[in-house]
Protein backbone atom coordinates (compact mmCIF):
# COMPACT_ATOMS: atom_id res chain seq x y z
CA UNK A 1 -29.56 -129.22 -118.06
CA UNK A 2 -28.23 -128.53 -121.52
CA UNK A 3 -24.32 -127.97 -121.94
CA UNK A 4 -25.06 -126.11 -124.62
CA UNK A 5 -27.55 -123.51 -126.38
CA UNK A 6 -28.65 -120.52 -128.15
CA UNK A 7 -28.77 -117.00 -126.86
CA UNK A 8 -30.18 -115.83 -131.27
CA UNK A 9 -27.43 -116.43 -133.13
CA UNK A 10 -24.86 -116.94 -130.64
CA UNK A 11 -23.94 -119.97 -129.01
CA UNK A 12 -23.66 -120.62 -125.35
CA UNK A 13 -21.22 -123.42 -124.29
CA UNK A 14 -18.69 -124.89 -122.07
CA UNK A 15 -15.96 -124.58 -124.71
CA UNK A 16 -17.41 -121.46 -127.02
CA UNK A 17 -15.98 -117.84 -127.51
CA UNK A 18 -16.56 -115.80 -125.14
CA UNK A 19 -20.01 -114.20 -125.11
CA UNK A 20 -19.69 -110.30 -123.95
CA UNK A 21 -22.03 -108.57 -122.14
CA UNK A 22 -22.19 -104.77 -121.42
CA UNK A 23 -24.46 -104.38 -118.58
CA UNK A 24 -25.73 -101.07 -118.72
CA UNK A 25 -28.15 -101.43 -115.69
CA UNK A 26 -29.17 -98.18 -114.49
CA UNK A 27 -26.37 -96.23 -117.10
CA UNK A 28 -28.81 -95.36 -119.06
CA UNK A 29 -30.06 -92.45 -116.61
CA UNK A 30 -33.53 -92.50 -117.68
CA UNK A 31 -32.77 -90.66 -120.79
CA UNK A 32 -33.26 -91.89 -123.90
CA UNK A 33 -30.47 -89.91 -125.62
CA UNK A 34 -28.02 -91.45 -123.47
CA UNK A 35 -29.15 -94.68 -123.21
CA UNK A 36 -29.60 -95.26 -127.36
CA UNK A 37 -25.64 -93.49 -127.35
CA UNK A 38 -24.57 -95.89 -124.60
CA UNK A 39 -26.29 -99.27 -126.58
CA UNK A 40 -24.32 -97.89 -129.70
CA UNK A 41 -20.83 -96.99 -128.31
CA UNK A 42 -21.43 -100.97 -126.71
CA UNK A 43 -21.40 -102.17 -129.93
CA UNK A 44 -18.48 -100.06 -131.38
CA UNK A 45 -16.42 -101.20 -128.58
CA UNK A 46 -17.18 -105.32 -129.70
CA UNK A 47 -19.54 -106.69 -127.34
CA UNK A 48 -22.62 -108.96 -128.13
CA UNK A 49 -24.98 -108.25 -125.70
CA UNK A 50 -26.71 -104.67 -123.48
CA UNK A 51 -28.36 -105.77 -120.58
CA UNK A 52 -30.66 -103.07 -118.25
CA UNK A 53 -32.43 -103.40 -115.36
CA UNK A 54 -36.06 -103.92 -115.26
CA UNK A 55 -38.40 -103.47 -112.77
CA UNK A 56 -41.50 -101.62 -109.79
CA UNK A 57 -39.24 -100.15 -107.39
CA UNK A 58 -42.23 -100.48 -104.70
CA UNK A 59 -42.33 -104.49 -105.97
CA UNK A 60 -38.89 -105.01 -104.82
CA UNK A 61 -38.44 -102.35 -102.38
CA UNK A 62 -40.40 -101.55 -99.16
CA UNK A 63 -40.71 -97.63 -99.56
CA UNK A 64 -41.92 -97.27 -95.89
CA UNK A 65 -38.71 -98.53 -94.65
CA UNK A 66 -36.48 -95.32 -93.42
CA UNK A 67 -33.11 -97.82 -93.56
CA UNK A 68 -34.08 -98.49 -97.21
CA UNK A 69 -35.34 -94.92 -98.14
CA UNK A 70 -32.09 -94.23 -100.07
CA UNK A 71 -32.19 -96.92 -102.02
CA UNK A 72 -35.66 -96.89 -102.89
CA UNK A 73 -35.32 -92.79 -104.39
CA UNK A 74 -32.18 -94.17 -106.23
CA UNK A 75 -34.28 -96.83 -108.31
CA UNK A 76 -37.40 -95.02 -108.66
CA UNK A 77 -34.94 -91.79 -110.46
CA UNK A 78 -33.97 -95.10 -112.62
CA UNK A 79 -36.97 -97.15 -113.06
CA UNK A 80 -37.07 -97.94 -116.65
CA UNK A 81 -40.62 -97.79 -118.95
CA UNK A 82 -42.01 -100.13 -121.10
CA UNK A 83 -41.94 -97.45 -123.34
CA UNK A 84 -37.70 -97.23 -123.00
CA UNK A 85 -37.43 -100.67 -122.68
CA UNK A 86 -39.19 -100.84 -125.97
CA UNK A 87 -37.40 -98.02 -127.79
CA UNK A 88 -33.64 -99.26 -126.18
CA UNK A 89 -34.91 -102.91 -127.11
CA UNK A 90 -34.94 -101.52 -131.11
CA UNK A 91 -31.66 -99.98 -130.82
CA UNK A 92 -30.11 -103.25 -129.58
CA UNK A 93 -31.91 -104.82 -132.37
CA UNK A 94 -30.70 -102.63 -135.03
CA UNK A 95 -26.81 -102.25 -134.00
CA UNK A 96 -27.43 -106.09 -133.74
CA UNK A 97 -26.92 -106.86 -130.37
CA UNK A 98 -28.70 -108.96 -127.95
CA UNK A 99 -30.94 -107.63 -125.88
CA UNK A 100 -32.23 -108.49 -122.52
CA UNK A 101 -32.45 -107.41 -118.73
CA UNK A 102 -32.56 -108.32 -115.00
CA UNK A 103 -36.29 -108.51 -113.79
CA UNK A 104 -36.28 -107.53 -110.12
CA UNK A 105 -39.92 -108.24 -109.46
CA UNK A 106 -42.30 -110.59 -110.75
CA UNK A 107 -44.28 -108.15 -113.08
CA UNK A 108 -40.76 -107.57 -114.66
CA UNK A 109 -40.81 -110.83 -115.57
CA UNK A 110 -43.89 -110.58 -117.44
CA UNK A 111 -42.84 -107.65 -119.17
CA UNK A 112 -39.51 -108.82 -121.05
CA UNK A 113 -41.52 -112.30 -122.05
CA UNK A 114 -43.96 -109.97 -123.78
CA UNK A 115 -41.22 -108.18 -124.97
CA UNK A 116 -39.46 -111.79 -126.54
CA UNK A 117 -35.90 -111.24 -124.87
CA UNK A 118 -33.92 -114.44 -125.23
CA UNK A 119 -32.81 -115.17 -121.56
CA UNK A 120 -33.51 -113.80 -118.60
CA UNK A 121 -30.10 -112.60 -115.95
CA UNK A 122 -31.25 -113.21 -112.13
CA UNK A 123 -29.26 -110.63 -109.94
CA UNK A 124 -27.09 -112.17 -107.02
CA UNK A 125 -29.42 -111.02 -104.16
CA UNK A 126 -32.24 -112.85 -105.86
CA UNK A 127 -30.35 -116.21 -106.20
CA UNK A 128 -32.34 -116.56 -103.14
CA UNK A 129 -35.97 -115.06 -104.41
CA UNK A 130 -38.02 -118.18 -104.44
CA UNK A 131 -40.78 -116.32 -106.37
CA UNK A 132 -38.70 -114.48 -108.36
CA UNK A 133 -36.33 -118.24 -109.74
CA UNK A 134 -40.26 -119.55 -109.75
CA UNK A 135 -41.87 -116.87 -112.14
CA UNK A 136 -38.45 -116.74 -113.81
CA UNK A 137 -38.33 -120.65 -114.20
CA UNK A 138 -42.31 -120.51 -115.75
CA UNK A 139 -40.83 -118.31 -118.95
CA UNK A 140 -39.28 -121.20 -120.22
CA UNK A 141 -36.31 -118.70 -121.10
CA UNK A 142 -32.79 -119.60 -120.48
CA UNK A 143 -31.18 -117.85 -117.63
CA UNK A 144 -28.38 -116.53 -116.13
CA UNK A 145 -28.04 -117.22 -113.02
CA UNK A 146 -25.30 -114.41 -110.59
CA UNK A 147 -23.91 -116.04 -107.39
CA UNK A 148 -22.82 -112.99 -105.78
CA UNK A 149 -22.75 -113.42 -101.66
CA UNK A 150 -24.19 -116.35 -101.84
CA UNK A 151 -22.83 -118.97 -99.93
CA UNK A 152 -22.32 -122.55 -101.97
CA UNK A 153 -25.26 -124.35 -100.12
CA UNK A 154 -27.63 -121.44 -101.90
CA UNK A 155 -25.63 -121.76 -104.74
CA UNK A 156 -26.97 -125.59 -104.84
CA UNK A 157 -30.19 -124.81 -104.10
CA UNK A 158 -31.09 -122.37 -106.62
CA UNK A 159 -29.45 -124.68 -109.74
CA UNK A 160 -31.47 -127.56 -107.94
CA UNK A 161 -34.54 -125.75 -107.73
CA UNK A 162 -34.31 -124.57 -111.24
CA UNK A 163 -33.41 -128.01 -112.42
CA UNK A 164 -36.46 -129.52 -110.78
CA UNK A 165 -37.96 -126.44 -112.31
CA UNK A 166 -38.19 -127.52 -115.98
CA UNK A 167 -35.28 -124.92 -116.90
CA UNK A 168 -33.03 -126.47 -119.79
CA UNK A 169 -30.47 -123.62 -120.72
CA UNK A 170 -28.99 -121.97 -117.29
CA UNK A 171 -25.20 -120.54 -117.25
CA UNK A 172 -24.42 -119.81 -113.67
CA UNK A 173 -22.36 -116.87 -113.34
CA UNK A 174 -19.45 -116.43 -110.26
CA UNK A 175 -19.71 -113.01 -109.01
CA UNK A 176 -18.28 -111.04 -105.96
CA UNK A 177 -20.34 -108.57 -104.84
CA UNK A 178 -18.13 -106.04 -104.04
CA UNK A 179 -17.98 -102.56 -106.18
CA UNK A 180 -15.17 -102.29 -106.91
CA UNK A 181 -13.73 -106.39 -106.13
CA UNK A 182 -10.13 -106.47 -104.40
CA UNK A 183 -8.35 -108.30 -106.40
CA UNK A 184 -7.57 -110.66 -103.27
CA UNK A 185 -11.46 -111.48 -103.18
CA UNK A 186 -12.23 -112.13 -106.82
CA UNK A 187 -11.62 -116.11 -105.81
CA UNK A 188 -11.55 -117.00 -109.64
CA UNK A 189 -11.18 -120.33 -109.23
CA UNK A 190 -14.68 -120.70 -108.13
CA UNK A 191 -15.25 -121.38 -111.75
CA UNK A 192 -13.33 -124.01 -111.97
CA UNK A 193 -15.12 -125.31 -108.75
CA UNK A 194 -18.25 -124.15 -110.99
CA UNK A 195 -17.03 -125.58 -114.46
CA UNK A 196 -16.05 -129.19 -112.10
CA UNK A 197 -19.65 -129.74 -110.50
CA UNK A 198 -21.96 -128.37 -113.56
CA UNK A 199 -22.06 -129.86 -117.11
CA UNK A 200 -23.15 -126.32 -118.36
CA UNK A 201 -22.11 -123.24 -119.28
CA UNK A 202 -20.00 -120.96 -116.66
CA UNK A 203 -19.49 -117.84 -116.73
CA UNK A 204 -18.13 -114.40 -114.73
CA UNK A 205 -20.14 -110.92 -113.39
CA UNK A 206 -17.12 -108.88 -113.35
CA UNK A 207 -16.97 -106.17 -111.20
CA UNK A 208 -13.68 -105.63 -110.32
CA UNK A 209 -11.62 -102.61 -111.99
CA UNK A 210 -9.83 -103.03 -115.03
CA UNK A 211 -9.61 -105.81 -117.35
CA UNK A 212 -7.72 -108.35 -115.76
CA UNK A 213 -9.78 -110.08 -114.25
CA UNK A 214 -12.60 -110.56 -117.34
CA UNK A 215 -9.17 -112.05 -119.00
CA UNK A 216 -8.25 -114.64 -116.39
CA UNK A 217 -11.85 -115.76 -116.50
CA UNK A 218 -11.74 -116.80 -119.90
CA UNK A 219 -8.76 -118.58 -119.13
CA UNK A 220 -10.09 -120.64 -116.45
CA UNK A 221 -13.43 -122.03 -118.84
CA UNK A 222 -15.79 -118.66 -118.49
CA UNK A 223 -17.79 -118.78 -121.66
CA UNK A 224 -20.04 -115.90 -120.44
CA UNK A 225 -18.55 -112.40 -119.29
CA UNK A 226 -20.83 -109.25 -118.21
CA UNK A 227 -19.01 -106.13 -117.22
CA UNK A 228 -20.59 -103.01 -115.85
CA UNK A 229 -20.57 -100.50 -118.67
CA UNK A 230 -20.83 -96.75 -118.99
CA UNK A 231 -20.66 -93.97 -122.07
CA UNK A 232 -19.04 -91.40 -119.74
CA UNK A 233 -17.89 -92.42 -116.16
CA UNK A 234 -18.30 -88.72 -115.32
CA UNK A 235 -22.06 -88.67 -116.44
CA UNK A 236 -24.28 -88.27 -113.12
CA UNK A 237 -25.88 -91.98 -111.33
CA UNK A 238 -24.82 -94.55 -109.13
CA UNK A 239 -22.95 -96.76 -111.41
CA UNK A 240 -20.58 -94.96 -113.74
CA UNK A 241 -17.68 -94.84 -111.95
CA UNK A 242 -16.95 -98.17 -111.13
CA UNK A 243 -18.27 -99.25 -115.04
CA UNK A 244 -15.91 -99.74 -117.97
CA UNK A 245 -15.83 -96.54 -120.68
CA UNK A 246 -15.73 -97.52 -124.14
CA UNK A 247 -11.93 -97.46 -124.87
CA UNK A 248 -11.94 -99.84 -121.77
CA UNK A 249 -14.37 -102.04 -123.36
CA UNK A 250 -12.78 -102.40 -126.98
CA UNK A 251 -9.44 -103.07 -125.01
CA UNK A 252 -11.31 -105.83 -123.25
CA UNK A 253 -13.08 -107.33 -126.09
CA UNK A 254 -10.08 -107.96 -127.75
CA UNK A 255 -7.89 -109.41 -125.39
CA UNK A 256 -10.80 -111.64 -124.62
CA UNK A 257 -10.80 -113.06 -128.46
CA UNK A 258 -7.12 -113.39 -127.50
CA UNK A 259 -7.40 -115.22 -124.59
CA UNK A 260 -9.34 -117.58 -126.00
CA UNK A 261 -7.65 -118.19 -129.11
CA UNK A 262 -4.54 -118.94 -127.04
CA UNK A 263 -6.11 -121.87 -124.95
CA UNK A 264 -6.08 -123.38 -128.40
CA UNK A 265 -7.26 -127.24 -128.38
CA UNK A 266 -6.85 -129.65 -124.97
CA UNK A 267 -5.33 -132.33 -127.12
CA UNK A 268 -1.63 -132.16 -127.28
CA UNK A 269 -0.13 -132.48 -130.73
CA UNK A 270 3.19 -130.84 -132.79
CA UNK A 271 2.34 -127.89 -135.06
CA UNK A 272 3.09 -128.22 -138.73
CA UNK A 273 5.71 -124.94 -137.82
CA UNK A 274 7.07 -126.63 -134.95
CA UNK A 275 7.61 -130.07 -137.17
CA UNK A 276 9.08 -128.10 -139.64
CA UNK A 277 12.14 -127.33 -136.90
CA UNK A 278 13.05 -130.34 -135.92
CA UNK A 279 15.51 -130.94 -138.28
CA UNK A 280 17.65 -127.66 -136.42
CA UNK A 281 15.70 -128.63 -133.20
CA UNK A 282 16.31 -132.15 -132.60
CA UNK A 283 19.39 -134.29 -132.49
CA UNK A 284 20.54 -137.41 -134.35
CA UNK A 285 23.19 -140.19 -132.92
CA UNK A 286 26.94 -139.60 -133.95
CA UNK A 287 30.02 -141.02 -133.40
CA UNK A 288 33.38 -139.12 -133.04
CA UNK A 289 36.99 -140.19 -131.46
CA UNK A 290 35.01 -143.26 -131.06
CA UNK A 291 32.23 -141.58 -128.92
CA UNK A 292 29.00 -141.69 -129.16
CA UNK A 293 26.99 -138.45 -129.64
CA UNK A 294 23.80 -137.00 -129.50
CA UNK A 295 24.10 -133.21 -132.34
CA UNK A 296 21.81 -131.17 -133.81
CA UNK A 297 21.18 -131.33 -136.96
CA UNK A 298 18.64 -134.18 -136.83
CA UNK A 299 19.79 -135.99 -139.86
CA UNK A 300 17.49 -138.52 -139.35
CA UNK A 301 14.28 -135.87 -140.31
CA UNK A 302 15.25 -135.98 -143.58
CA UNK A 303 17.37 -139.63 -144.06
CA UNK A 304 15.37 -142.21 -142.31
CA UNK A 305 18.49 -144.23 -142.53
CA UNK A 306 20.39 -142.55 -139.88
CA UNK A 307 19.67 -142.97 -135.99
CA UNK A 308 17.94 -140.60 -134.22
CA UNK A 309 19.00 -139.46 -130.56
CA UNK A 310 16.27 -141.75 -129.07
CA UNK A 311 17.75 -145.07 -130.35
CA UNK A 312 21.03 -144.86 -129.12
CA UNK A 313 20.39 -147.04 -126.20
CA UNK A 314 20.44 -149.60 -128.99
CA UNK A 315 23.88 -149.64 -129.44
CA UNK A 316 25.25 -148.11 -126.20
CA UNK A 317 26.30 -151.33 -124.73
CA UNK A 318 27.23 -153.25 -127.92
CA UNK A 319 31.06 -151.63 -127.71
CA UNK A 320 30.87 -151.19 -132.03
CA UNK A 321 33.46 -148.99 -133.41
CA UNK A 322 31.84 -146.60 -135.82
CA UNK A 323 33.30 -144.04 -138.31
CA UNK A 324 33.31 -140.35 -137.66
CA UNK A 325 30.02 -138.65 -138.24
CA UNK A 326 26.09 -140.06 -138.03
CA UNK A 327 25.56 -143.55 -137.49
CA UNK A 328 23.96 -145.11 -140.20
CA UNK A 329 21.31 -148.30 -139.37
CA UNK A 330 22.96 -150.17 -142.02
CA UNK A 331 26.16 -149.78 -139.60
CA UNK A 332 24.62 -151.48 -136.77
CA UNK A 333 25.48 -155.47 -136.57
């Protein structure tokens, strides 16, 4: 598996910027109007990426099961067209964003290859589908792989399974499935547990409320972040309440550029400001009444003849008597 690749024009790695997603899923209400409006407030608010939801609610849900009746009249009042998924494809394309979707069912699958999305997002409850990471692992696409209530032994299978697959490019996403997440369950440092055990990209399917969290995960190596996204949490549908708005989402985007610019490089080395206050930072060696001293200013920053405060210990036991002020190295016997 790769540690790093393309998603377009945008890379995917263990180290790049962070790579936002606003997951409109079922947001778009089966209305065109709102979904185009809701792919083009996305990209005012400074994300990279709309991902829907894409599938045949009777492929991935039995409708003659009473327990799952609910359910099953919720997705079919969302179940996207080609013909949307076409038409909200060309916005994406046009405001420049990435475009691509969760297939829930196997014919799904075959849609979005026809339709050339780069990468394909597997939902949490399917980190489990064998024919779904099978059909999925045939596109040859990169994916994104949720780990939602999974437990860590599925978790291994699936990335196994796709390994053994063929797939190249996966980014394995930790996820709580909660809606909204406590913030006592979000268990964050599963991505460092992630980023420890897989030479690929990791990232984070946010679903907590607020910002926070999306922040922390950039901080812990989360290259990837996909938050639930909405044009109007009032608007009617399962999903827009607990979904960012778009002042939430330009709030977010930028502290996330933030974030990451302040982790900075792993190597640790002086800054050219930092070097430039040593000489009212640091400390030279002194004598005075006979004592030796260790005083700010550092002399020695800007007269290489005078001791700094790290070389006294050559002189501490040789009992010299030096004149008042900085000790010169000429001065030393």
């Amino acid at each position: 598996m790769n540690s790093s690749f393309s998603i377009e024009r945008h890379t995917i790695s263990r180290n790049s910027s962070p790579f936002l997603v606003a997951e409109i899923g079922l947001n778009h209400n089966n209305n065109e109007e709102i979904g185009k409006k809701t792919i083009q407030a996305a990209k005012k608010s400074g994300v990279h990426a709309v991902k829907f939801q894409s599938y045949i609610t009777e492929e991935f849900i039995d409708p003659k099961n009473s327990e799952a009746k609910f359910l099953f009249d919720i997705f079919k009042q969302y179940e996207l067209s080609e013909a949307l998924h076409r038409k909200f494809q060309q916005t994406a394309k046009d405001e420049g964003l990435v475009f691509f979707s969760t297939p829930l069912c196997e014919s799904s699958v075959d849609l979005l290859v026809s339709l050339k999305v780069p990468v394909l997002k597997i939902a949490s409850g399917d980190i489990v589908n064998y024919s779904l990471l099978k059909k999925s692992a045939v596109s040859g696409l990169p994916i994104f792989l949720s780990s939602g209530a999974a437990d860590f032994f599925e978790v291994s299978r699936a990335m196994d399974f796709l390994k053994i697959s063929g797939v190249k490019n996966i980014c394995l996403l930790h996820c709580v499935s909660l809606y909204p997440t406590p913030i006592n369950k979000l268990n964050l440092n599963v991505i460092t547990t992630y980023k420890n055990l897989y030479d690929i990209p990791i990232g984070f399917s946010d679903h907590s409320a607020g910002i926070t969290a999306g922040i922390v995960s950039i901080s812990l190596g989360a290259t990837v972040l996909e938050k639930h996204f909405t044009l109007d949490k009032n608007l009617p549908g399962p999903d827009h309440t607990i979904s960012v708005n778009p002042e939430e989402m330009r709030h977010l985007s930028a502290e996330l550029q933030n974030a990451y610019t302040m982790l900075g490089e792993s190597s640790k080395f002086a800054q050219a400001e930092e070097i430039n206050g040593r000489f009212y930072g640091r400390r030279s060696t002194y004598s005075s009444n006979h004592k030796l001293l260790t005083l700010r200013p550092a002399l020695h920053v800007k007269d290489n003849t005078i001791l700094d405060s790290w070389e006294i210990e050559r002189i501490l036991e040789k009992n010299i008597n030096f004149s008042d002020g900085p000790i010169r190295l000429n001065s030393i016997p």
